[in-house]
PDB file of N, CA and C in Angstrom:
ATOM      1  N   UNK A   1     123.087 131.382-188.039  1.00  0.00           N
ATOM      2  CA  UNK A   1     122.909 130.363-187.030  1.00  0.00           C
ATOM      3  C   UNK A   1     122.044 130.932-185.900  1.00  0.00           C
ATOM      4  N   UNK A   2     121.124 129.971-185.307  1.00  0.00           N
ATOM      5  CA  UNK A   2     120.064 130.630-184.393  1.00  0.00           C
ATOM      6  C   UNK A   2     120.762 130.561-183.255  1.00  0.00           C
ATOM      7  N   UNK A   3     120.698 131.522-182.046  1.00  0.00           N
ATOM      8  CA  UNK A   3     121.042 131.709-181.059  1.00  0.00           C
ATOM      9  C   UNK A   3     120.430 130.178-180.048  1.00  0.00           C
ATOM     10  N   UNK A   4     121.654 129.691-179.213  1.00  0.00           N
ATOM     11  CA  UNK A   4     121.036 128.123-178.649  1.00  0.00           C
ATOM     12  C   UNK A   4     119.957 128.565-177.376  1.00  0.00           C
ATOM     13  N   UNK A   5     119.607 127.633-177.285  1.00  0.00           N
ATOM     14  CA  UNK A   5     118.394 127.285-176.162  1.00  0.00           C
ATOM     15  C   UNK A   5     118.998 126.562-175.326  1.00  0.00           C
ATOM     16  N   UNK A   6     118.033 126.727-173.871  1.00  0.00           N
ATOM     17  CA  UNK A   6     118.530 126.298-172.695  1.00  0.00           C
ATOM     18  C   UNK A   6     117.211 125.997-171.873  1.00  0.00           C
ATOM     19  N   UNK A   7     117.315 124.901-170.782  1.00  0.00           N
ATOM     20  CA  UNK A   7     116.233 124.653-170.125  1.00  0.00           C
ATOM     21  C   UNK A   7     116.319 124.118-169.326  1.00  0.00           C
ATOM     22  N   UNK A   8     116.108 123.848-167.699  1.00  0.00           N
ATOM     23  CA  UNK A   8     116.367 123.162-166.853  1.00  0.00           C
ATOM     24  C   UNK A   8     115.191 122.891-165.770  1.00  0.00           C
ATOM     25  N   UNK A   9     115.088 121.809-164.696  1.00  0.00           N
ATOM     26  CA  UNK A   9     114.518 121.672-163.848  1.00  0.00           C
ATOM     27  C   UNK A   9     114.705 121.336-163.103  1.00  0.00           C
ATOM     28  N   UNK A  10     114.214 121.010-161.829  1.00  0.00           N
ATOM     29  CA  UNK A  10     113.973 120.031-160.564  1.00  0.00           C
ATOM     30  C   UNK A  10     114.043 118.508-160.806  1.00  0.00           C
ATOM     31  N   UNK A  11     115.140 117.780-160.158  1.00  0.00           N
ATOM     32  CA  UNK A  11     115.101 116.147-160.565  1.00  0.00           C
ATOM     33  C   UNK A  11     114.825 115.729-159.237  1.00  0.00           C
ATOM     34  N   UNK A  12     113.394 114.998-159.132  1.00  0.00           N
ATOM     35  CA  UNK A  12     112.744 114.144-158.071  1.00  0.00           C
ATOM     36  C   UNK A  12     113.379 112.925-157.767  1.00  0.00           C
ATOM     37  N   UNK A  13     112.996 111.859-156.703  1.00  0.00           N
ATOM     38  CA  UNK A  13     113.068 110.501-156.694  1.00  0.00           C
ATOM     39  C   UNK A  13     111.854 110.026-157.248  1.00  0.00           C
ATOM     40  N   UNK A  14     111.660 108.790-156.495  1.00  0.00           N
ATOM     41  CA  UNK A  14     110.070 108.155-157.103  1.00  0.00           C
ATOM     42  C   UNK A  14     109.567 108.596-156.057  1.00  0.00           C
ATOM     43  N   UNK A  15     110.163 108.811-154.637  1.00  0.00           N
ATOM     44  CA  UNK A  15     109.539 109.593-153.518  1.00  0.00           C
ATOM     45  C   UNK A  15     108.712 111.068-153.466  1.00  0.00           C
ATOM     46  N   UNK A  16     109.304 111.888-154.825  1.00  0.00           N
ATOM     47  CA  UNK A  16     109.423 113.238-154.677  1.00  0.00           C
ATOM     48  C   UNK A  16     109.964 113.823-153.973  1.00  0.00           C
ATOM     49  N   UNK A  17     111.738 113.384-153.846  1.00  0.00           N
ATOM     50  CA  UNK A  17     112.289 114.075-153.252  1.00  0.00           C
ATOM     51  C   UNK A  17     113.540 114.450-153.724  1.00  0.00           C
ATOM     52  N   UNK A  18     113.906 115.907-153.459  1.00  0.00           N
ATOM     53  CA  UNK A  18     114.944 116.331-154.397  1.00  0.00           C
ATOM     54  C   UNK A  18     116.730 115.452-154.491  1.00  0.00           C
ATOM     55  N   UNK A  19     117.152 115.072-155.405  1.00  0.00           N
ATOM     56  CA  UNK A  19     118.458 114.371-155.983  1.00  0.00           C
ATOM     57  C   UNK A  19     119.298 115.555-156.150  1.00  0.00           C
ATOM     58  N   UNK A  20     120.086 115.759-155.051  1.00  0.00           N
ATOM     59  CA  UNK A  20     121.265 116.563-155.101  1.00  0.00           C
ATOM     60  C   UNK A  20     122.588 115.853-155.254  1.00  0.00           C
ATOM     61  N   UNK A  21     123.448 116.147-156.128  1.00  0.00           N
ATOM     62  CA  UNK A  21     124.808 115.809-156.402  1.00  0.00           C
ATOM     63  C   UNK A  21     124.869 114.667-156.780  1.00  0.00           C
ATOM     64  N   UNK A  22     123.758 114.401-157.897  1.00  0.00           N
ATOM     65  CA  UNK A  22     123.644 113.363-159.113  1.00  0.00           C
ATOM     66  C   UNK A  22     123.637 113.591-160.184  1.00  0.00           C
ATOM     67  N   UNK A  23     124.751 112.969-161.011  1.00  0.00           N
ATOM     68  CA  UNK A  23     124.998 113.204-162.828  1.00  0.00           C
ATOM     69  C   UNK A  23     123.418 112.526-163.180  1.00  0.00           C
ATOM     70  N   UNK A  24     123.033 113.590-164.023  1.00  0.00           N
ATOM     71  CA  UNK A  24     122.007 113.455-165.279  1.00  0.00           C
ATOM     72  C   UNK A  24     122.644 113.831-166.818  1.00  0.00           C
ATOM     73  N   UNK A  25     121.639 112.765-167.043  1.00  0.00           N
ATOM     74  CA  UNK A  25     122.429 112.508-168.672  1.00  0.00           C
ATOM     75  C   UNK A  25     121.035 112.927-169.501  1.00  0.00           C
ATOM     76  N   UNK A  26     121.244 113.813-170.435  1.00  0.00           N
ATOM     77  CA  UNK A  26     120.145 113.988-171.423  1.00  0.00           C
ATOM     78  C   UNK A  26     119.828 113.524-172.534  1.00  0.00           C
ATOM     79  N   UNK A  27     119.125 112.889-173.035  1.00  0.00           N
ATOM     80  CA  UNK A  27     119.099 112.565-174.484  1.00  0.00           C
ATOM     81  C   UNK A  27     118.050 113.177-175.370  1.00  0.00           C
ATOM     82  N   UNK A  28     118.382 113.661-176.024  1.00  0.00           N
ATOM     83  CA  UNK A  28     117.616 114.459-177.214  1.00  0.00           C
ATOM     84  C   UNK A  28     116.930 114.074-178.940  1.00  0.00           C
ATOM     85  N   UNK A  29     116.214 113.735-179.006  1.00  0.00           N
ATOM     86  CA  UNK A  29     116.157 113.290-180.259  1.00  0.00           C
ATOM     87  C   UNK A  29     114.561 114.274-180.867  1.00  0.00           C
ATOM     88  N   UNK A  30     115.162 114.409-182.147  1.00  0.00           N
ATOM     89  CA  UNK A  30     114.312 115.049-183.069  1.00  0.00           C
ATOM     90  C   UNK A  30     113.603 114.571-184.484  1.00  0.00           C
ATOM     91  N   UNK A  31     113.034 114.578-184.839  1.00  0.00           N
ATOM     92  CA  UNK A  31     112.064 114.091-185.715  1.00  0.00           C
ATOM     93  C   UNK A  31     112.660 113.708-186.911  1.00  0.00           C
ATOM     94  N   UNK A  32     113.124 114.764-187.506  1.00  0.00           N
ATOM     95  CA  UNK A  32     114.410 114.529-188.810  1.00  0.00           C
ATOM     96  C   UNK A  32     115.787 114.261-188.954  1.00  0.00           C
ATOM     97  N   UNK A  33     116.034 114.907-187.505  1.00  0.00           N
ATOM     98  CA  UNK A  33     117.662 114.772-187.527  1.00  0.00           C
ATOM     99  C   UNK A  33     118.119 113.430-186.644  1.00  0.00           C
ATOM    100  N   UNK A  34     117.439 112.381-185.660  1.00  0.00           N
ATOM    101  CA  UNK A  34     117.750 111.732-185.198  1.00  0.00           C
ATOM    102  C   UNK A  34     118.253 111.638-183.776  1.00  0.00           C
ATOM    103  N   UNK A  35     118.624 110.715-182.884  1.00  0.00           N
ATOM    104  CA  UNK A  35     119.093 111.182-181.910  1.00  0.00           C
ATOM    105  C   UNK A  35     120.229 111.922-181.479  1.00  0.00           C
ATOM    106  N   UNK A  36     120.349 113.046-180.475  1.00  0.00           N
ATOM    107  CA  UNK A  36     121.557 113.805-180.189  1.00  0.00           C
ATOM    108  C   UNK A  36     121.651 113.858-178.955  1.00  0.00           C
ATOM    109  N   UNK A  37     122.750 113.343-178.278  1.00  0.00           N
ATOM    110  CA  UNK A  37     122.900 113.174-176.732  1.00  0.00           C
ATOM    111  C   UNK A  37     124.135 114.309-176.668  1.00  0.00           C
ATOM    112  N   UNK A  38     123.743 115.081-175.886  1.00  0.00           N
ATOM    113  CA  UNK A  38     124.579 116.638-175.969  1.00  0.00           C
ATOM    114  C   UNK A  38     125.268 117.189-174.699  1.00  0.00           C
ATOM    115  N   UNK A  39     124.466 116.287-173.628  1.00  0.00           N
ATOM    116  CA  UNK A  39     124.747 116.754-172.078  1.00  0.00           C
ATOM    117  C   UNK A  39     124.808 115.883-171.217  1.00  0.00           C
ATOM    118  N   UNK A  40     125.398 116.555-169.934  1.00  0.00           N
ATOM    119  CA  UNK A  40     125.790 115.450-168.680  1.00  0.00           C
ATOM    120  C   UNK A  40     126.195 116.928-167.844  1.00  0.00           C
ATOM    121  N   UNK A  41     124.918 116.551-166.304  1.00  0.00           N
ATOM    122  CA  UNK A  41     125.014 117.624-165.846  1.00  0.00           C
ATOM    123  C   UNK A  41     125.476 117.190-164.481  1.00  0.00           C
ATOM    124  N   UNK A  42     125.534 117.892-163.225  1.00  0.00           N
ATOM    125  CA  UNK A  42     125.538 116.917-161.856  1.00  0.00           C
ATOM    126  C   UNK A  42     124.262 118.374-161.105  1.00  0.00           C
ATOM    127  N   UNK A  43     123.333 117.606-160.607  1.00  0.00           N
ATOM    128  CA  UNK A  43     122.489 118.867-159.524  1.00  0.00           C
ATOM    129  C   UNK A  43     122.835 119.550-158.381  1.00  0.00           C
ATOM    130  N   UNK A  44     122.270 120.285-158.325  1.00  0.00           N
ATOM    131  CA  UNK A  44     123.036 121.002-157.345  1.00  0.00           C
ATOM    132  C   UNK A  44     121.855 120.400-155.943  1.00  0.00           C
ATOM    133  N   UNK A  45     122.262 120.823-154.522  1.00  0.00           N
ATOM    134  CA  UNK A  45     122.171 120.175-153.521  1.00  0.00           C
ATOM    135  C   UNK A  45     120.396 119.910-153.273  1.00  0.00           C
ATOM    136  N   UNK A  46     120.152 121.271-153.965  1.00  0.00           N
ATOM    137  CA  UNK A  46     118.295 121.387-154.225  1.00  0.00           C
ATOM    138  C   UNK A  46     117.638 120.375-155.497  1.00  0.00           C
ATOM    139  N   UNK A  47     118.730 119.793-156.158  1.00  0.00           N
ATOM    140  CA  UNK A  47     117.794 119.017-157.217  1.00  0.00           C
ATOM    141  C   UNK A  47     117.852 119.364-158.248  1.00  0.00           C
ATOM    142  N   UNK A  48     118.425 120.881-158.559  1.00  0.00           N
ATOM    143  CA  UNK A  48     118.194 121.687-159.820  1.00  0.00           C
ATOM    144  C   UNK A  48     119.114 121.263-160.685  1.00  0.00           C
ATOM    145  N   UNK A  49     119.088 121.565-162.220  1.00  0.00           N
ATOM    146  CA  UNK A  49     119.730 120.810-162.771  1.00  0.00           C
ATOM    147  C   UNK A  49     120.002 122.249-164.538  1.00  0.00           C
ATOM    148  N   UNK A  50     120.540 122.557-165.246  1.00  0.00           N
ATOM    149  CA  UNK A  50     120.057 123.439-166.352  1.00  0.00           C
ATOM    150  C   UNK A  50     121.080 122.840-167.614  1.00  0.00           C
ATOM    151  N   UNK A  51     120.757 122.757-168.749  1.00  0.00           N
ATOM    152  CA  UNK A  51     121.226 122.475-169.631  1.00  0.00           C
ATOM    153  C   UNK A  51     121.170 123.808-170.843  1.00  0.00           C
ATOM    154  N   UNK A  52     122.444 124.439-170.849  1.00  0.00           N
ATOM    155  CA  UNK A  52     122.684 125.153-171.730  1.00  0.00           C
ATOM    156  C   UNK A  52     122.800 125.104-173.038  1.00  0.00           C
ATOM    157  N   UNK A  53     123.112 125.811-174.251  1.00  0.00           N
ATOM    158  CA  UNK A  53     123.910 125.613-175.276  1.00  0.00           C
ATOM    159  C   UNK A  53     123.520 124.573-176.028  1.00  0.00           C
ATOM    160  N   UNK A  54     122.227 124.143-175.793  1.00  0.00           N
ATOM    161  CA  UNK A  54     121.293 122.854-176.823  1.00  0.00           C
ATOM    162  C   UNK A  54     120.802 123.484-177.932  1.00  0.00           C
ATOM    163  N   UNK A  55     120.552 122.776-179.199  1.00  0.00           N
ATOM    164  CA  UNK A  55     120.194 123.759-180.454  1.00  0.00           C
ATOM    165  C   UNK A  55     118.756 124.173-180.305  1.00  0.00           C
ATOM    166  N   UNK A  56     118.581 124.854-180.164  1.00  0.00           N
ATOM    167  CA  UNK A  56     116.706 125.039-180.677  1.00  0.00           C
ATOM    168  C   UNK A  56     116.002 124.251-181.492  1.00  0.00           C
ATOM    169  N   UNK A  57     114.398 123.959-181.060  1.00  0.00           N
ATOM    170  CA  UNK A  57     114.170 123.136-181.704  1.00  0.00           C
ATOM    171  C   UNK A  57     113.030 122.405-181.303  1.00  0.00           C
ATOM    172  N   UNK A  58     112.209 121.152-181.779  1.00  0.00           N
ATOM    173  CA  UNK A  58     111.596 120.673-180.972  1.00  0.00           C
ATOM    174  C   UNK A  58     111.686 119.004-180.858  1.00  0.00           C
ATOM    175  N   UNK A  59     112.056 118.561-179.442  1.00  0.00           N
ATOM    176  CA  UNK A  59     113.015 117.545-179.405  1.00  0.00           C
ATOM    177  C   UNK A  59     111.787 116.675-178.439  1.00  0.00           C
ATOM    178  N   UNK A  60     112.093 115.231-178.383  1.00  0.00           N
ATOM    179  CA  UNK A  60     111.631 114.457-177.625  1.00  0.00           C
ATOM    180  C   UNK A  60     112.624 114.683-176.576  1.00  0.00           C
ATOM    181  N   UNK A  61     112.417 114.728-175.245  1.00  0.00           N
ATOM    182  CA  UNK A  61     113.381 114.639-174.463  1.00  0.00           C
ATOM    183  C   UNK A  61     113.272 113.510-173.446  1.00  0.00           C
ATOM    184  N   UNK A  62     114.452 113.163-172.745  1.00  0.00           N
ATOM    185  CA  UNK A  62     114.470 112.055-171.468  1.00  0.00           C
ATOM    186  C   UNK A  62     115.959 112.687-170.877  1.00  0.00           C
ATOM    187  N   UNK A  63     115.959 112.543-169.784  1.00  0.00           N
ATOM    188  CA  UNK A  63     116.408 112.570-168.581  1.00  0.00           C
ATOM    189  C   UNK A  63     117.009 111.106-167.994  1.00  0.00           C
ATOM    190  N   UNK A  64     118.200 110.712-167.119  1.00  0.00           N
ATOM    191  CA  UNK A  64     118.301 109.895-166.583  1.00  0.00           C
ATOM    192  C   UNK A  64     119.795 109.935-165.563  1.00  0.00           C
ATOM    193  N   UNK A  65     119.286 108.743-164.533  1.00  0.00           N
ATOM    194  CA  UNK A  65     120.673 108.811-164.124  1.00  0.00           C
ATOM    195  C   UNK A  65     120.807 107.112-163.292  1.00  0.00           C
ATOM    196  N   UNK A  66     122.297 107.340-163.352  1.00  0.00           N
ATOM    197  CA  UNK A  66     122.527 105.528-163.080  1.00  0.00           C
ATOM    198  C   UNK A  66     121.715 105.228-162.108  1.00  0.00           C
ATOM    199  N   UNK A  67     121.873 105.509-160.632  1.00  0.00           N
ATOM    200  CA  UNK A  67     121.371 105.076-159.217  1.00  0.00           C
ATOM    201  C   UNK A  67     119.945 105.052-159.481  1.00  0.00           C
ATOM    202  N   UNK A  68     119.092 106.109-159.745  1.00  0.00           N
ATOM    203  CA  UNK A  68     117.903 106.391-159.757  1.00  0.00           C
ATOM    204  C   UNK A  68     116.765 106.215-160.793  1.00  0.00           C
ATOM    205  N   UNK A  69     116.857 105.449-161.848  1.00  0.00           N
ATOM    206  CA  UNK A  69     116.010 105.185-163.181  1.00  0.00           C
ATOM    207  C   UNK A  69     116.656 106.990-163.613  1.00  0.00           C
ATOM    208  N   UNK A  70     114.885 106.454-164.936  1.00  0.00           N
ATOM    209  CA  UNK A  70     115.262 107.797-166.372  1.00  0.00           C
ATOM    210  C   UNK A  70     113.431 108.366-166.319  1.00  0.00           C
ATOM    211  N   UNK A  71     113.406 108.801-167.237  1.00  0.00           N
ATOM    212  CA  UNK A  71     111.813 109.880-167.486  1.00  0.00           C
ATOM    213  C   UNK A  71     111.831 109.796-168.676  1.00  0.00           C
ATOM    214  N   UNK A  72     111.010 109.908-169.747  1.00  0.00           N
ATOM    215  CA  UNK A  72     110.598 110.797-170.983  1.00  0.00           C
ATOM    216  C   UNK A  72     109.807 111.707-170.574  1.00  0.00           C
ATOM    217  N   UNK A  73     110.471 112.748-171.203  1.00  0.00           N
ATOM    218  CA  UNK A  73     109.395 113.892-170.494  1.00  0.00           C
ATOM    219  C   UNK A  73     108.767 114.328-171.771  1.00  0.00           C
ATOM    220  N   UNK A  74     108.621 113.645-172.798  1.00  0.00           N
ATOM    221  CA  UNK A  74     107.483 113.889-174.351  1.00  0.00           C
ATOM    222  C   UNK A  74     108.559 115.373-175.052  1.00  0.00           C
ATOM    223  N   UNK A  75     107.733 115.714-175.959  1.00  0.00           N
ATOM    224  CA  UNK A  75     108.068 116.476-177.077  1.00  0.00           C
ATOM    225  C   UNK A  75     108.393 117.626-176.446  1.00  0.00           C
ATOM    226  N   UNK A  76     108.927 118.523-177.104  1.00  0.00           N
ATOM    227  CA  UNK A  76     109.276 119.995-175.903  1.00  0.00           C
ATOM    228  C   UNK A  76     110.115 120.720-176.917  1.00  0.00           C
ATOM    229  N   UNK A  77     109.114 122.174-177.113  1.00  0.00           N
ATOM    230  CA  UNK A  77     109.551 123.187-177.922  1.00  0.00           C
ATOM    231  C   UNK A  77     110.911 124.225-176.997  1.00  0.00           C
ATOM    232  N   UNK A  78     112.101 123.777-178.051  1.00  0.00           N
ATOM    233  CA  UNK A  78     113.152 124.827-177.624  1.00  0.00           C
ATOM    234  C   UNK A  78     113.418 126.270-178.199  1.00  0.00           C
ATOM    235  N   UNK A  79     112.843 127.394-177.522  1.00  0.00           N
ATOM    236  CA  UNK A  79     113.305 128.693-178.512  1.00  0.00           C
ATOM    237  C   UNK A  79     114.590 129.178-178.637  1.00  0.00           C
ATOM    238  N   UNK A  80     115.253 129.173-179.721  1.00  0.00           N
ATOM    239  CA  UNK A  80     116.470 130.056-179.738  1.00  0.00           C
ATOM    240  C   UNK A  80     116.640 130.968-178.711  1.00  0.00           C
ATOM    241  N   UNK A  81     117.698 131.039-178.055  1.00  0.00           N
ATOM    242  CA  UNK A  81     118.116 132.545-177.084  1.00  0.00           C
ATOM    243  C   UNK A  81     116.807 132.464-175.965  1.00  0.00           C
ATOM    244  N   UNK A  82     116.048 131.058-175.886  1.00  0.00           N
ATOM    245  CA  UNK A  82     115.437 130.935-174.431  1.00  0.00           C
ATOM    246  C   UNK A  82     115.745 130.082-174.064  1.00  0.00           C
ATOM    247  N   UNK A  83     114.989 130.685-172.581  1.00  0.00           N
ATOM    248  CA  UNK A  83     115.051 129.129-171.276  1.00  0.00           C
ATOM    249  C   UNK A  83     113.676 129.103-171.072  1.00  0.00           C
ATOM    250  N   UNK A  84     113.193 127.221-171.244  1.00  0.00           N
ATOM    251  CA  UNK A  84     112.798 126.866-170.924  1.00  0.00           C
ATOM    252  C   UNK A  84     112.439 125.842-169.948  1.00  0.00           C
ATOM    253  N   UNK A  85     111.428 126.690-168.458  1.00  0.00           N
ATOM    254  CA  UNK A  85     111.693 125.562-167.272  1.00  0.00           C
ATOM    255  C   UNK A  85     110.531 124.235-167.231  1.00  0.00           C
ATOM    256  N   UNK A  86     110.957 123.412-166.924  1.00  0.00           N
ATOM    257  CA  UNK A  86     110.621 122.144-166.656  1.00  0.00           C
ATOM    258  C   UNK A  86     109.974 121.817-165.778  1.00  0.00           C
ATOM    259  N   UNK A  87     109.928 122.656-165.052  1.00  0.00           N
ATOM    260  CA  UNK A  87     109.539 122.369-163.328  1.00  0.00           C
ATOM    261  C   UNK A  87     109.732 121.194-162.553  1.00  0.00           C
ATOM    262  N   UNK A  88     109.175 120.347-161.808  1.00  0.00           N
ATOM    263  CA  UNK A  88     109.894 119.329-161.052  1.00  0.00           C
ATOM    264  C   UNK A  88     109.813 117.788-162.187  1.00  0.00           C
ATOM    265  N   UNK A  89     110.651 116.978-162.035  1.00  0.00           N
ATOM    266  CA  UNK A  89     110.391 116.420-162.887  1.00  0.00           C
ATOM    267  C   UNK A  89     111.272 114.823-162.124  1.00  0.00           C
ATOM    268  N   UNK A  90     110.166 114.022-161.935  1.00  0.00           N
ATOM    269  CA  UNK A  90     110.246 112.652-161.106  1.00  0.00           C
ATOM    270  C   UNK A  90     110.289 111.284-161.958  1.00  0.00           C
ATOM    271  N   UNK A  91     111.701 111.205-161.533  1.00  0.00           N
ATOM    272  CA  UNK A  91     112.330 109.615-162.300  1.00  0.00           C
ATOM    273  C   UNK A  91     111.688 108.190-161.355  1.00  0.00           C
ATOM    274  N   UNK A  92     111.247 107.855-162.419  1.00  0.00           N
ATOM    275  CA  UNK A  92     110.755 106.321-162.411  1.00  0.00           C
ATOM    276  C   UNK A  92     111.803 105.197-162.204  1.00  0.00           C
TER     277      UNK A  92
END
């Protein structure tokens, strides 16, 4: 079994401004295997947000949360036993 992947970022408004102490919900879906919704995070006061313990892989991803809309943030290679950052990333 491959060691999991992890990746996190910065969650904007439509303002560009950081969303502290808001649940984000991730949804994951992959090409063969279908969709996999795996996480539910809350940010911390700066916006930041990290999702651990996701399989490796390369997944369509989106982001969302109730108050504030969602994102697709497109295709996105996960390496086993890495983190990959996102950098800021602004819900519509």
């Amino acid at each position: 079994m491959a060691p999991a992947a992890a990746f996190g970022c910065v969650i904007l408004d439509r303002d560009s401004l950081p969303l502290g102490g808001v649940e984000v919900e991730l949804m994951m879906s992959h090409p063969a295997k279908g969709p996999w919704w795996p996480a539910r995070g809350v940010t911390s006061a700066d916006g930041r947000i990290a999702f651990d313990r996701v399989p490796p892989g390369e997944y369509l991803l989106s982001l969302r949360t109730v108050q504030h809309g969602a994102v697709e943030l497109g295709t996105t290679a996960l390496r086993p036993g890495g983190f990959h950052n996102l950098g800021d990333v602004r819900l519509r």
